[in-house]
PDB file of N, CA and C in Angstrom:
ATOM      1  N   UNK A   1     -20.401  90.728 241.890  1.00  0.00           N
ATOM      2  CA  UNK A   1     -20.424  91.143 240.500  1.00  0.00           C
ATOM      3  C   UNK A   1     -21.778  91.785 240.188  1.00  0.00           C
ATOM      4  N   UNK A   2     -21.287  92.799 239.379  1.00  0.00           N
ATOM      5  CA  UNK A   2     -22.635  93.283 239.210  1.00  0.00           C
ATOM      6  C   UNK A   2     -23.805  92.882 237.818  1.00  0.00           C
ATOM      7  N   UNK A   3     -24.779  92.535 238.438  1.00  0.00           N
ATOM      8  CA  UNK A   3     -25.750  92.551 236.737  1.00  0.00           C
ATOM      9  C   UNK A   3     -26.617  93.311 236.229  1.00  0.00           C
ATOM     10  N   UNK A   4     -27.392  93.454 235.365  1.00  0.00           N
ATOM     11  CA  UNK A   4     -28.516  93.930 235.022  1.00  0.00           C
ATOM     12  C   UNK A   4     -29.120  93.296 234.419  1.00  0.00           C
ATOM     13  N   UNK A   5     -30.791  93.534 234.588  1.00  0.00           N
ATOM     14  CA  UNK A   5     -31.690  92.851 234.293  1.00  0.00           C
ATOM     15  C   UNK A   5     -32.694  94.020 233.450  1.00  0.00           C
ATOM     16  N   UNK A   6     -33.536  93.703 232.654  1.00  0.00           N
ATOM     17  CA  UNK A   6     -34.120  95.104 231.706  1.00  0.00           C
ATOM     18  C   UNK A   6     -35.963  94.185 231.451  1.00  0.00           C
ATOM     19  N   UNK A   7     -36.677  95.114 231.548  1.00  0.00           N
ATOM     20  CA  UNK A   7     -38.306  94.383 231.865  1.00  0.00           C
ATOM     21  C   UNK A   7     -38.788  95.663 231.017  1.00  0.00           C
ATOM     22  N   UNK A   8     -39.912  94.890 230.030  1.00  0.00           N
ATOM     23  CA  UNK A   8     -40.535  96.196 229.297  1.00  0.00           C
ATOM     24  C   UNK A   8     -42.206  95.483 230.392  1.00  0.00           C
ATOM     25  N   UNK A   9     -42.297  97.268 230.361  1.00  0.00           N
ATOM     26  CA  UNK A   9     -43.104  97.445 231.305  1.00  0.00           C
ATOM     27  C   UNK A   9     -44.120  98.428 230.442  1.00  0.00           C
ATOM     28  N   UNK A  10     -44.799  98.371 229.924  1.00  0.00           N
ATOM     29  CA  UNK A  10     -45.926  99.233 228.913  1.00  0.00           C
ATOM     30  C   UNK A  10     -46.913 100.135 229.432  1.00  0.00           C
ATOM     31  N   UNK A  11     -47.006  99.877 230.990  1.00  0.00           N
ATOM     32  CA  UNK A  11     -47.846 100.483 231.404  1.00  0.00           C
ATOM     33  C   UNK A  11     -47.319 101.748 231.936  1.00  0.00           C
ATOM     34  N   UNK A  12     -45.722 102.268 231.785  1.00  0.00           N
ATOM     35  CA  UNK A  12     -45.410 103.311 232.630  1.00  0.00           C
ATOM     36  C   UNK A  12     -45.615 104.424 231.583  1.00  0.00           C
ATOM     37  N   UNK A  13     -45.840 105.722 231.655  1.00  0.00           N
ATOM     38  CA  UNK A  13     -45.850 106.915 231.266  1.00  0.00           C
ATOM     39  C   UNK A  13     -45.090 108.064 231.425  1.00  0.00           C
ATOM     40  N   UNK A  14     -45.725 108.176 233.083  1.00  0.00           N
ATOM     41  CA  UNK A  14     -44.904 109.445 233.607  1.00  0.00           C
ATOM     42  C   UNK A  14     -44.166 109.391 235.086  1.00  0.00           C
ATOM     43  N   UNK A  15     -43.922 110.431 235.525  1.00  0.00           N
ATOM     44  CA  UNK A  15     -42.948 110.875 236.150  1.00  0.00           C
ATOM     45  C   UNK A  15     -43.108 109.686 237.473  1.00  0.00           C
ATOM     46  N   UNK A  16     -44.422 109.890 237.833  1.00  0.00           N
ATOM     47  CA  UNK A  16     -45.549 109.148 238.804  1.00  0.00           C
ATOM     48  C   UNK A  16     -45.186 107.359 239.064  1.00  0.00           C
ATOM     49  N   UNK A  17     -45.005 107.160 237.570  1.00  0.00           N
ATOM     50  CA  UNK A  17     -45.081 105.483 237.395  1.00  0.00           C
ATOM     51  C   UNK A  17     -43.364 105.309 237.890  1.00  0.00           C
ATOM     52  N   UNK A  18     -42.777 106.336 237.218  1.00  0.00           N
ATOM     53  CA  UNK A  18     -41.342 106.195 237.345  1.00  0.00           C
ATOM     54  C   UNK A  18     -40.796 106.036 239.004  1.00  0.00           C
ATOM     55  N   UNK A  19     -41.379 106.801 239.708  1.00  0.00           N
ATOM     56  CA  UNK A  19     -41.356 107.768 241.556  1.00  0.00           C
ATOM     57  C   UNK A  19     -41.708 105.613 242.161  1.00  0.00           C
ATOM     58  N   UNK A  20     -43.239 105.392 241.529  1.00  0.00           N
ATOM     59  CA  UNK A  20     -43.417 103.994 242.409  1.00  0.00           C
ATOM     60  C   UNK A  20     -42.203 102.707 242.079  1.00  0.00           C
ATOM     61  N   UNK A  21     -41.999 102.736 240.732  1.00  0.00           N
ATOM     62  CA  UNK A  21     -41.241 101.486 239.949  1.00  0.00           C
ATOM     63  C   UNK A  21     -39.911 101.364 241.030  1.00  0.00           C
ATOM     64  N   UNK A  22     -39.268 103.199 241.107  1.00  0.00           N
ATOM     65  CA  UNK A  22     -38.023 102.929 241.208  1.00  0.00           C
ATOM     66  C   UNK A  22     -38.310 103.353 243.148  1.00  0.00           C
ATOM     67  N   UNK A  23     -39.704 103.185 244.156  1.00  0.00           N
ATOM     68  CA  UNK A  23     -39.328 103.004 245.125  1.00  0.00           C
ATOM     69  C   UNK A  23     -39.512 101.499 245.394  1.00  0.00           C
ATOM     70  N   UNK A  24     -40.437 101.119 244.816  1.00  0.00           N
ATOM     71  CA  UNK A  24     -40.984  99.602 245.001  1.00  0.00           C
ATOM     72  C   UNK A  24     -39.563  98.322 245.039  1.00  0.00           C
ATOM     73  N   UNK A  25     -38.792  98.660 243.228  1.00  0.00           N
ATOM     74  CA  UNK A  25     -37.919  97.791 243.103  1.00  0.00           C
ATOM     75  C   UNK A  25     -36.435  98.308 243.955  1.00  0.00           C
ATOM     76  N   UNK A  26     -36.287  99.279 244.060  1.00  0.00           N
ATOM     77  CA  UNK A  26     -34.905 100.079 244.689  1.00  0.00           C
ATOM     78  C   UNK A  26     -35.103  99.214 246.134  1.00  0.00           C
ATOM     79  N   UNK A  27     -36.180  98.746 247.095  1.00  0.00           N
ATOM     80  CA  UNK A  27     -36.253  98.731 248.255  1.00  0.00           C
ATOM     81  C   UNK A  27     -35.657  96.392 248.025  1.00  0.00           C
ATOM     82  N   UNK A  28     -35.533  96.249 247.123  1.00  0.00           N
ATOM     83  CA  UNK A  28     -35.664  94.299 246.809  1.00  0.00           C
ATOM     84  C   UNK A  28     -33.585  94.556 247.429  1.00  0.00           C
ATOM     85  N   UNK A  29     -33.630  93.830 248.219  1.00  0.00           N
ATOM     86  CA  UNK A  29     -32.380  92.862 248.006  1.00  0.00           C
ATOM     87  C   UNK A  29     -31.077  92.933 247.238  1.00  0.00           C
ATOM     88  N   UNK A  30     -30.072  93.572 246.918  1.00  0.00           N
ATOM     89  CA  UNK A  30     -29.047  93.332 246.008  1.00  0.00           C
ATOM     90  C   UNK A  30     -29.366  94.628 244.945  1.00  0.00           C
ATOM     91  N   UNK A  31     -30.455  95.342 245.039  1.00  0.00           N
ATOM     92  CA  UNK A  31     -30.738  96.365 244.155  1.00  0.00           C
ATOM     93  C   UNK A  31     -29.825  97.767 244.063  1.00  0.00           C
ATOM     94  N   UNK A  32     -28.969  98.229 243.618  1.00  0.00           N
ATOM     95  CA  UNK A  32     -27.893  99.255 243.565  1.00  0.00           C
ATOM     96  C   UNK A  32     -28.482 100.157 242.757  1.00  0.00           C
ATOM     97  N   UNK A  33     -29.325  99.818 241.720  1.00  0.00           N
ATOM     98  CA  UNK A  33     -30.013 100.969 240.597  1.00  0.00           C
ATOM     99  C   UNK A  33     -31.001 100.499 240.029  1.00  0.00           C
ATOM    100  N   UNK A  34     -32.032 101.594 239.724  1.00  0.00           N
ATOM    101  CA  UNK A  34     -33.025 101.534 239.250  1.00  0.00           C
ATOM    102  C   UNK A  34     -33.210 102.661 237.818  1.00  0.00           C
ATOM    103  N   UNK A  35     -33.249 102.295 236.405  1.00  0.00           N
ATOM    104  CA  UNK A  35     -33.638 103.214 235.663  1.00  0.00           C
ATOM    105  C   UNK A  35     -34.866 102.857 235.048  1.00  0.00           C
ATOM    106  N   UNK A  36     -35.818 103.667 234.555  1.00  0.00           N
ATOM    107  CA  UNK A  36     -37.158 103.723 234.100  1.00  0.00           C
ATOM    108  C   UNK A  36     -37.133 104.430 232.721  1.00  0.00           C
ATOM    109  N   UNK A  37     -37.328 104.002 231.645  1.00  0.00           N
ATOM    110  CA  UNK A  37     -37.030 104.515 230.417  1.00  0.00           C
ATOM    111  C   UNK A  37     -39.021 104.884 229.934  1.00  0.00           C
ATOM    112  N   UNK A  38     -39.016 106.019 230.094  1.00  0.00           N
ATOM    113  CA  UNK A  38     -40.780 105.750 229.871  1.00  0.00           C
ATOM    114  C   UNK A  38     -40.984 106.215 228.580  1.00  0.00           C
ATOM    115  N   UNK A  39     -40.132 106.196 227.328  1.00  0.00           N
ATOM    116  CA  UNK A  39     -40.375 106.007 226.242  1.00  0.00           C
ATOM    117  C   UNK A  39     -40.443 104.895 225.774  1.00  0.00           C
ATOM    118  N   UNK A  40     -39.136 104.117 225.933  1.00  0.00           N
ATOM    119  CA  UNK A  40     -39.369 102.718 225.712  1.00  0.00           C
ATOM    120  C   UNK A  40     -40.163 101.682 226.356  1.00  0.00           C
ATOM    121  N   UNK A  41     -40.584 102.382 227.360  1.00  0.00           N
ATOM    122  CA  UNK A  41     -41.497 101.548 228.536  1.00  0.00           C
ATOM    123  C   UNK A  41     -40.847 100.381 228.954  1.00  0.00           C
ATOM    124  N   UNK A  42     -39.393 100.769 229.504  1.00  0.00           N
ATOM    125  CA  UNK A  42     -38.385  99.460 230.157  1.00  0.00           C
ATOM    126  C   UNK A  42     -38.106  99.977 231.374  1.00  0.00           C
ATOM    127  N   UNK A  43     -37.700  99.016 232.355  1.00  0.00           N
ATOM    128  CA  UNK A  43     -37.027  99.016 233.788  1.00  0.00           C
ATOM    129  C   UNK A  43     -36.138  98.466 233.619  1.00  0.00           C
ATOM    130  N   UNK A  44     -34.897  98.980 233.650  1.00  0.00           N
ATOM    131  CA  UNK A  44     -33.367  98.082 233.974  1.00  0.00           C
ATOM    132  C   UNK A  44     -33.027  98.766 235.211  1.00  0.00           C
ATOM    133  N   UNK A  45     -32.672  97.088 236.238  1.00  0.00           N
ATOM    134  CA  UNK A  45     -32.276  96.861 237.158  1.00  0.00           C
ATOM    135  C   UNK A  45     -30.789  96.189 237.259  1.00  0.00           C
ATOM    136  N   UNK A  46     -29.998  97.375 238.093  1.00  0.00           N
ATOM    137  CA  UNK A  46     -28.740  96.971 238.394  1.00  0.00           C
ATOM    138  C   UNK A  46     -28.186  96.545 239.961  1.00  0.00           C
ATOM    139  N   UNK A  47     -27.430  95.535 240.279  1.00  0.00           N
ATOM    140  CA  UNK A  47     -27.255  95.296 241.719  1.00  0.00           C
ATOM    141  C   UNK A  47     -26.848  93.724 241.195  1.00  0.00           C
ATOM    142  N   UNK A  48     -26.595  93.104 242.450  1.00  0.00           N
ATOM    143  CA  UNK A  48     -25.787  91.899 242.535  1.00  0.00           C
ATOM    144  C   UNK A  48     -26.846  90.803 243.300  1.00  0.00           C
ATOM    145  N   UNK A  49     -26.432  89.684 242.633  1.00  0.00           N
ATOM    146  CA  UNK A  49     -27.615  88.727 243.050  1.00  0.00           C
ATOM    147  C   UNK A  49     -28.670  89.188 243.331  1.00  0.00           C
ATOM    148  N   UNK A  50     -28.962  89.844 241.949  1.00  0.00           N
ATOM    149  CA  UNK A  50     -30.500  89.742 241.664  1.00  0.00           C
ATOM    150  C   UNK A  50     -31.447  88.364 241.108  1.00  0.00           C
ATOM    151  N   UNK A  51     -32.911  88.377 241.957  1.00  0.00           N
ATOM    152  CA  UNK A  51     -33.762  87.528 241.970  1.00  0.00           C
ATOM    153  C   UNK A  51     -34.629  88.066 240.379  1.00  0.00           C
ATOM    154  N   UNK A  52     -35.443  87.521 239.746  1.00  0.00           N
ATOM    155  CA  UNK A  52     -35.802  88.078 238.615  1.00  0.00           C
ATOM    156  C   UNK A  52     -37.293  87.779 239.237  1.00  0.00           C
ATOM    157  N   UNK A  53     -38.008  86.653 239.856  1.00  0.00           N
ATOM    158  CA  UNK A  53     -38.974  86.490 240.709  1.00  0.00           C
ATOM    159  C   UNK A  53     -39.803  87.634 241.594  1.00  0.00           C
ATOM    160  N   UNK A  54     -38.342  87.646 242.328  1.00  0.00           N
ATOM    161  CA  UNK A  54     -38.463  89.141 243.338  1.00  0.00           C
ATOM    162  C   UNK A  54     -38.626  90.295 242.756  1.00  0.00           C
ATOM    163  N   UNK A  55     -37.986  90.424 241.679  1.00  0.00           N
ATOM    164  CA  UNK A  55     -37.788  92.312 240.931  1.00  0.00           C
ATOM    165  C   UNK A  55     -39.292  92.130 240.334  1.00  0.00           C
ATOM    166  N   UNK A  56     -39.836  91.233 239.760  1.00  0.00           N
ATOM    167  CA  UNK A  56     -41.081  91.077 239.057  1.00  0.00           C
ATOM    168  C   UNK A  56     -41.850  90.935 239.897  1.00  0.00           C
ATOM    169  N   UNK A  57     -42.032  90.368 241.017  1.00  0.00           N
ATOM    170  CA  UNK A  57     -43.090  91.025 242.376  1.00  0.00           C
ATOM    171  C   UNK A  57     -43.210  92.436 242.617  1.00  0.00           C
ATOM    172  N   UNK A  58     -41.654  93.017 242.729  1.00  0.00           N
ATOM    173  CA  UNK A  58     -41.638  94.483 243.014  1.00  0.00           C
ATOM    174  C   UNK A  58     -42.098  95.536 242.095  1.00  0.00           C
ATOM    175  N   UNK A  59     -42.022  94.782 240.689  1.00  0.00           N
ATOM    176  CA  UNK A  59     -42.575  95.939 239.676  1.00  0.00           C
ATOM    177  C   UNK A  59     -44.094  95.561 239.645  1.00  0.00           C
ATOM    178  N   UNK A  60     -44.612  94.679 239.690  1.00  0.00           N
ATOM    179  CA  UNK A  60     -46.124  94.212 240.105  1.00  0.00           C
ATOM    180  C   UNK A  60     -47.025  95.002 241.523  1.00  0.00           C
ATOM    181  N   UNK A  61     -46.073  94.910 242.322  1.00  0.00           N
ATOM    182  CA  UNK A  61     -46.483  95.690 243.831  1.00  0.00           C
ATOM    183  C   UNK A  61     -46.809  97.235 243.384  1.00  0.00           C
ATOM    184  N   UNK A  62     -46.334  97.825 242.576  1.00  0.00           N
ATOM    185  CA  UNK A  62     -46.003  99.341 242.200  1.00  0.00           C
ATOM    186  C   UNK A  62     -47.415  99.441 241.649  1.00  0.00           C
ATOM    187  N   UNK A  63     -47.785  98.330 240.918  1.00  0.00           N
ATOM    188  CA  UNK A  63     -48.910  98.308 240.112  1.00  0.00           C
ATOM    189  C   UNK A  63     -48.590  98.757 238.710  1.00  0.00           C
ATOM    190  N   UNK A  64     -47.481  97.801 238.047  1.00  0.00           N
ATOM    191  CA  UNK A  64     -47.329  97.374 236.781  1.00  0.00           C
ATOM    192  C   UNK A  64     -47.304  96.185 236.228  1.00  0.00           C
ATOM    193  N   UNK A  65     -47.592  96.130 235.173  1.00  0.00           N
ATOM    194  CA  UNK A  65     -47.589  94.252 234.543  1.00  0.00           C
ATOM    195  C   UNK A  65     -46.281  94.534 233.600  1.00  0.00           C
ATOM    196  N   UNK A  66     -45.371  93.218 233.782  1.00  0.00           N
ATOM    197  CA  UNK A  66     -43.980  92.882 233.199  1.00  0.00           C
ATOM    198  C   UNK A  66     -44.447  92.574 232.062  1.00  0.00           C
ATOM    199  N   UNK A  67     -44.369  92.737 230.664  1.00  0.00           N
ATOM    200  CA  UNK A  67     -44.308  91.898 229.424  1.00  0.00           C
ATOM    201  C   UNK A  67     -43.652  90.714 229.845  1.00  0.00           C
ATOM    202  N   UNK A  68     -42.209  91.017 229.150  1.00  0.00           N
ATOM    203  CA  UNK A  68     -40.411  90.389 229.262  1.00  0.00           C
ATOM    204  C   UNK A  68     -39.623  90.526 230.069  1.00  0.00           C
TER     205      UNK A  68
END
């Protein structure tokens, strides 16, 4: 089954932040999609048995801080 998970991420901007977020988290486990909203400054993550631990390492690795 599939879920999604959605992380405001404040630090993304541009195209750049978008390219690391969505290679960093796209590469976790169960990950099927990655969107980067860099107005709203959110990451929603789609895929199946997703870890919320893991996706928040992966958006950290990119070199972003998770709010929510």
């Amino acid at each position: 089954m599939t879920e999604t998970i959605a992380y405001e991420v404040p630090g993304v901007h541009c195209a750049h932040c978008e390219a690391a977020i969505k290679q960093e988290v796209g590469g976790v486990e169960g990950v099927e999609r990655v969107e980067v909203d860099l107005e709203a400054k959110k990451v929603s993550v789609s895929g199946s048995a997703l870890d919320d631990g893991t996706l928040r390492a992966a958006i950290s690795e990119a070199g972003y801080d998770v709010v929510s």
